[in-house]
C-alpha atoms as a PDB file:
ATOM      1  CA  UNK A   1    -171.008-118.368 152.175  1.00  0.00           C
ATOM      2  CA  UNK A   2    -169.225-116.359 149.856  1.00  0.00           C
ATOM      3  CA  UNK A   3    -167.484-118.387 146.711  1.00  0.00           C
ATOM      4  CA  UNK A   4    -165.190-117.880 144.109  1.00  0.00           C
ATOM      5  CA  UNK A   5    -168.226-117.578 141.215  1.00  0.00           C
ATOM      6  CA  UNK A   6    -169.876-114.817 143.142  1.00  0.00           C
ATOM      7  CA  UNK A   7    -166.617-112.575 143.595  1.00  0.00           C
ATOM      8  CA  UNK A   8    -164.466-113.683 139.944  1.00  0.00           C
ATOM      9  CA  UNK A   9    -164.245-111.912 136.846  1.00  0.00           C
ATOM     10  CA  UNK A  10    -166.109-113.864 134.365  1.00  0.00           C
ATOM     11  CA  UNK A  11    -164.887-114.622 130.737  1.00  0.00           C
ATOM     12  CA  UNK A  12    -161.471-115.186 131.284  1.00  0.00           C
ATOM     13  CA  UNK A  13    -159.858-117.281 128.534  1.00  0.00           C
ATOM     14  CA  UNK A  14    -157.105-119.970 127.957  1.00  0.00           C
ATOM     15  CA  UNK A  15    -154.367-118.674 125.497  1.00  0.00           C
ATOM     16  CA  UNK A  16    -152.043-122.002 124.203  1.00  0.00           C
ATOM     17  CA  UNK A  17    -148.857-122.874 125.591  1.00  0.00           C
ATOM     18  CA  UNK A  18    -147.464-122.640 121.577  1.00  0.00           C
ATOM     19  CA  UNK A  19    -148.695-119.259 120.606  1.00  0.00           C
ATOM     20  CA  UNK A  20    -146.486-116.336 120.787  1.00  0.00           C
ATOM     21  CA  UNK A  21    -146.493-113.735 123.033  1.00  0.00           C
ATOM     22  CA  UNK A  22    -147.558-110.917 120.668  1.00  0.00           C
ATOM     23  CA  UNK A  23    -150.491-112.920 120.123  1.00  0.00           C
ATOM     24  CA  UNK A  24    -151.185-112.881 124.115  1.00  0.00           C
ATOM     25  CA  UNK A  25    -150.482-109.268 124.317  1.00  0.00           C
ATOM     26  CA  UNK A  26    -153.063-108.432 121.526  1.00  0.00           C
ATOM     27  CA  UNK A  27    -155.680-111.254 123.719  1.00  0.00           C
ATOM     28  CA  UNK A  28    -154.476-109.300 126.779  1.00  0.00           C
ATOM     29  CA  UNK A  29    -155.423-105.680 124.867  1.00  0.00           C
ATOM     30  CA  UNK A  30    -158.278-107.206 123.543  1.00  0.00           C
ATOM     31  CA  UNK A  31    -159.964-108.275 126.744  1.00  0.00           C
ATOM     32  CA  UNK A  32    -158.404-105.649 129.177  1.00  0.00           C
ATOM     33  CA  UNK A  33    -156.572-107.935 130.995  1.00  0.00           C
ATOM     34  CA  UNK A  34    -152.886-108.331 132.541  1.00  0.00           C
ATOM     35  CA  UNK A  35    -152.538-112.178 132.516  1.00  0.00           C
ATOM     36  CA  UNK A  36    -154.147-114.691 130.870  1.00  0.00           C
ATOM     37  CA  UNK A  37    -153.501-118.713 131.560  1.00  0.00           C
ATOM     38  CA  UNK A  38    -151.962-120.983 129.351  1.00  0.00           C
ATOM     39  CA  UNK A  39    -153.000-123.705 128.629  1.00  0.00           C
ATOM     40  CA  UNK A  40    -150.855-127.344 126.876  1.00  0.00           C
ATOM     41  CA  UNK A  41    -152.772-129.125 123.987  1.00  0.00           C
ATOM     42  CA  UNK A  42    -154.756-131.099 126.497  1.00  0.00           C
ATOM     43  CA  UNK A  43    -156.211-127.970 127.806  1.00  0.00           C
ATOM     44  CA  UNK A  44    -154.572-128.111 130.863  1.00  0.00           C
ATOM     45  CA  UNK A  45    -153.247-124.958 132.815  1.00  0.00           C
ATOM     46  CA  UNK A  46    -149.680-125.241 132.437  1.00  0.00           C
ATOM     47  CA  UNK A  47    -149.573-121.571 134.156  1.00  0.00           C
ATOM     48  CA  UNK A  48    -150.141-118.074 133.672  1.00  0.00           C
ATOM     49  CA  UNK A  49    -148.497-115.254 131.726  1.00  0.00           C
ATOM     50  CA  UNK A  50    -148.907-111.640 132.615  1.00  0.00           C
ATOM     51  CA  UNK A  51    -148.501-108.515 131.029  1.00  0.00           C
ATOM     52  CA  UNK A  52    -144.787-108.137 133.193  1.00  0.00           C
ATOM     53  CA  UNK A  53    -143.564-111.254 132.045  1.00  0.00           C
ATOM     54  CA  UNK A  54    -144.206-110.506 128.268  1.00  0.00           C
ATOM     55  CA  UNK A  55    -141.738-107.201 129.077  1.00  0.00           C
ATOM     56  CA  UNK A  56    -139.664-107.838 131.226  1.00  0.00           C
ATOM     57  CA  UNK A  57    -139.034-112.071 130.382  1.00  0.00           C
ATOM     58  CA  UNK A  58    -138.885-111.525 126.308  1.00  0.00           C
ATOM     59  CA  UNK A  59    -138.982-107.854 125.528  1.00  0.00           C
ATOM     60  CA  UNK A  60    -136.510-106.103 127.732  1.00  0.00           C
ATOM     61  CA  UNK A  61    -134.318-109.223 127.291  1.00  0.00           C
ATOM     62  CA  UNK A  62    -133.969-108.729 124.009  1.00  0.00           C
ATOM     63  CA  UNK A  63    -136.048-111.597 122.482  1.00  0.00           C
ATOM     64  CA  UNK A  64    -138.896-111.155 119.631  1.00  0.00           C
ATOM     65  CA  UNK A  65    -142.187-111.865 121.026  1.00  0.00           C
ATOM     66  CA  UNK A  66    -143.419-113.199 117.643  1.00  0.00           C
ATOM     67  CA  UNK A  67    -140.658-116.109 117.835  1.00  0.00           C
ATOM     68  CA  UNK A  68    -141.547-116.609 121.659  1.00  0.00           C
ATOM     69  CA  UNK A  69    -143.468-118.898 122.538  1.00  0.00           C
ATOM     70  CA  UNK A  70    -145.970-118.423 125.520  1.00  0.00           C
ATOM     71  CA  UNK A  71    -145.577-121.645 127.246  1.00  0.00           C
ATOM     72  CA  UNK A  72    -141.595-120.680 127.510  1.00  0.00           C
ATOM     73  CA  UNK A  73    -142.553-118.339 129.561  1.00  0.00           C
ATOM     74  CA  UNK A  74    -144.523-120.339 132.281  1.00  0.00           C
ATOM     75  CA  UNK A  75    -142.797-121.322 135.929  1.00  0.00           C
ATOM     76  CA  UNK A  76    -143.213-123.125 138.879  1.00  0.00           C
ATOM     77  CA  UNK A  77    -146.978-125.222 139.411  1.00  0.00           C
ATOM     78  CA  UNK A  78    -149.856-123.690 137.994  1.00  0.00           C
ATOM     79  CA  UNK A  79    -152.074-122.634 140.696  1.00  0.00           C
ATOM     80  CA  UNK A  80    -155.917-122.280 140.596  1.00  0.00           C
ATOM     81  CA  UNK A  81    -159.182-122.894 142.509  1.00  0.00           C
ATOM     82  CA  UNK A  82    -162.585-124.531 142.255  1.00  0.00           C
ATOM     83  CA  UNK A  83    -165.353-122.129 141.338  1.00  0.00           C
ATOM     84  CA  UNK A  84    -167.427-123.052 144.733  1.00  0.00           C
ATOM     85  CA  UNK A  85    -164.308-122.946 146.635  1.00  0.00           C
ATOM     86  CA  UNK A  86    -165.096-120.719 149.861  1.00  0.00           C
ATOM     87  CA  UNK A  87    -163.551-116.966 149.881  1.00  0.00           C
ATOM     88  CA  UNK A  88    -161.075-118.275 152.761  1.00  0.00           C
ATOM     89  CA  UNK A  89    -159.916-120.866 150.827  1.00  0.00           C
ATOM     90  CA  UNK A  90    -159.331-118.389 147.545  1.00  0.00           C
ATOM     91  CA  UNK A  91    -157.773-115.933 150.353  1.00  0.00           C
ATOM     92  CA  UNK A  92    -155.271-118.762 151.523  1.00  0.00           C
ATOM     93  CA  UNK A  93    -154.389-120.069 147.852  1.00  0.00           C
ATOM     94  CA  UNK A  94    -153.534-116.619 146.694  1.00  0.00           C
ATOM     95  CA  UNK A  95    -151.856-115.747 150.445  1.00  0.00           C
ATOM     96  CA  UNK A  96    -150.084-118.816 151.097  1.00  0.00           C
ATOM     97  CA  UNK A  97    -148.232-118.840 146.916  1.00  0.00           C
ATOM     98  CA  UNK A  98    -147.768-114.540 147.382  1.00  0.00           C
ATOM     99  CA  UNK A  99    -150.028-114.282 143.954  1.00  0.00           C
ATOM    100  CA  UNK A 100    -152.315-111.813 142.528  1.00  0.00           C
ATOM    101  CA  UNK A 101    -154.565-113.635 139.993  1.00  0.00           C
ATOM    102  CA  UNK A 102    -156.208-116.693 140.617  1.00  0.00           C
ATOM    103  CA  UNK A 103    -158.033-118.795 137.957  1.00  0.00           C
ATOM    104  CA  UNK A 104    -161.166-120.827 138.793  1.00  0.00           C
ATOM    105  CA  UNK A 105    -162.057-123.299 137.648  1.00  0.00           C
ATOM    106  CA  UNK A 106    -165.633-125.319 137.445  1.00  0.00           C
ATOM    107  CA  UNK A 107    -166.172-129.449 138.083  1.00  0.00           C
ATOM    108  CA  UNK A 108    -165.708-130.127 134.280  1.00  0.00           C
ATOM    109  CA  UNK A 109    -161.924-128.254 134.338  1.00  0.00           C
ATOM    110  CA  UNK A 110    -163.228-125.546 132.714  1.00  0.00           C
ATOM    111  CA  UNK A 111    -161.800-122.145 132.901  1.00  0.00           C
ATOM    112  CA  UNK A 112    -164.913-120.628 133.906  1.00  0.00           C
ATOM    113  CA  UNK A 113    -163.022-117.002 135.245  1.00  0.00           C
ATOM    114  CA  UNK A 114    -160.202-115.212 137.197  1.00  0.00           C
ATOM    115  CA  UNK A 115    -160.089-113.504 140.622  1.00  0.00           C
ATOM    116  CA  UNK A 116    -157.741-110.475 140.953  1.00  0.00           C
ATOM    117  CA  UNK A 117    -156.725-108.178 143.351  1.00  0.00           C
ATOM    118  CA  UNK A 118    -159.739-105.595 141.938  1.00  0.00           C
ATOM    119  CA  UNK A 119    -162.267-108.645 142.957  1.00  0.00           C
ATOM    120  CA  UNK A 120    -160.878-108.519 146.178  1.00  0.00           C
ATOM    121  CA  UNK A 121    -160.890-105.062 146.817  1.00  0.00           C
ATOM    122  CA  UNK A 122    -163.881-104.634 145.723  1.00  0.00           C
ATOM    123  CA  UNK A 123    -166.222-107.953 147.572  1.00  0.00           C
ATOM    124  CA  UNK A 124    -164.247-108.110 151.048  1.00  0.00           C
ATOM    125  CA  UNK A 125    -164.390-106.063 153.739  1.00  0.00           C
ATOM    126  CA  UNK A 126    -161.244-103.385 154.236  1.00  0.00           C
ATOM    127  CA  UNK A 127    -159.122-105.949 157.259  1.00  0.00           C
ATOM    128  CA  UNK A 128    -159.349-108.717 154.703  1.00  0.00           C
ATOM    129  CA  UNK A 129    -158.031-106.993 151.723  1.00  0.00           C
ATOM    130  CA  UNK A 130    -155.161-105.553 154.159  1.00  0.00           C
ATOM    131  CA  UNK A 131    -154.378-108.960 155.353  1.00  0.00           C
ATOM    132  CA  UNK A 132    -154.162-110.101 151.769  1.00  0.00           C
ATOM    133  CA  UNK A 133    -152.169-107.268 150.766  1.00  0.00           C
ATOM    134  CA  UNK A 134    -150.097-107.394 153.866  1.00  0.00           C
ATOM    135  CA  UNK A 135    -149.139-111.413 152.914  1.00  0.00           C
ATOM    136  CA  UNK A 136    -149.114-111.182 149.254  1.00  0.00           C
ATOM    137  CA  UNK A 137    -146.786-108.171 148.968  1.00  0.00           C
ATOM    138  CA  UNK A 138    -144.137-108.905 152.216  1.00  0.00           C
ATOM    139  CA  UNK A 139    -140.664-110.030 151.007  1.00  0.00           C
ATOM    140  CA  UNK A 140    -140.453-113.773 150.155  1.00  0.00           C
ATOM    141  CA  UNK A 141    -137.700-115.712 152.538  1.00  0.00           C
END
């Protein structure tokens, strides 16, 4: 059985809910990534930010992304998934909410690594990756 550990990016990290969003782009530069999760002063996903929000939701709005903070940014539930969780079960997370990073997460809550598209494309065979692509990228209704 194929899991979330064996197929997810390892070394993902948390960025806070009150730091700004320059400070997640330089994280995102830093560890050549386009989202990182945010986490609230609990250390509880509160959601994710990606590289397009941080353009498109401050910059090409008009707002300074050192006054911005990234938990502003964050929508809708925060979704993740266990790091034995079974590839179908990433497959129908990431399928059934039309997203294209998932975090996982071990036992202890701990942010243990991401799964992307790339992970996808790169551990399943060809008809699952065009199922996934075929679900995640079809108009919502």
């Amino acid at each position: 059985m194929t899991t979330a550990r064996d197929i997810m990016h390892e070394g993902a990290q948390w960025i806070s809910a009150d730091e700004t969003l320059d400070r997640a782009a330089q994280m995102m530069r830093q560890l050549d990534v386009g989202a990182l999760p945010v986490s609230d002063e609990n250390e509880r996903m509160c959601g994710i930010i990606t590289d397009r929000d941080i353009v498109v939701g401050c910059i090409a709005a008009g707002h300074d992304p050192s006054q911005v903070r990234a938990g502003e940014l964050c929508k809708g539930t925060p979704r993740w998934v266990g790091s034995e969780a079974d590839i179908s079960e990433v497959l129908q997370e990431m399928t059934t909410h039309q997203i294209r990073r998932l975090p996982v997460i071990d036992g202890g809550k701990r942010l243990v690594g991401m799964i992307s598209e790339a992970d996808l494309a790169r551990n399943l065979p060809e008809d699952k990756v065009a199922g996934f692509v075929e679900k995640v990228y079809a108009p919502s209704h």
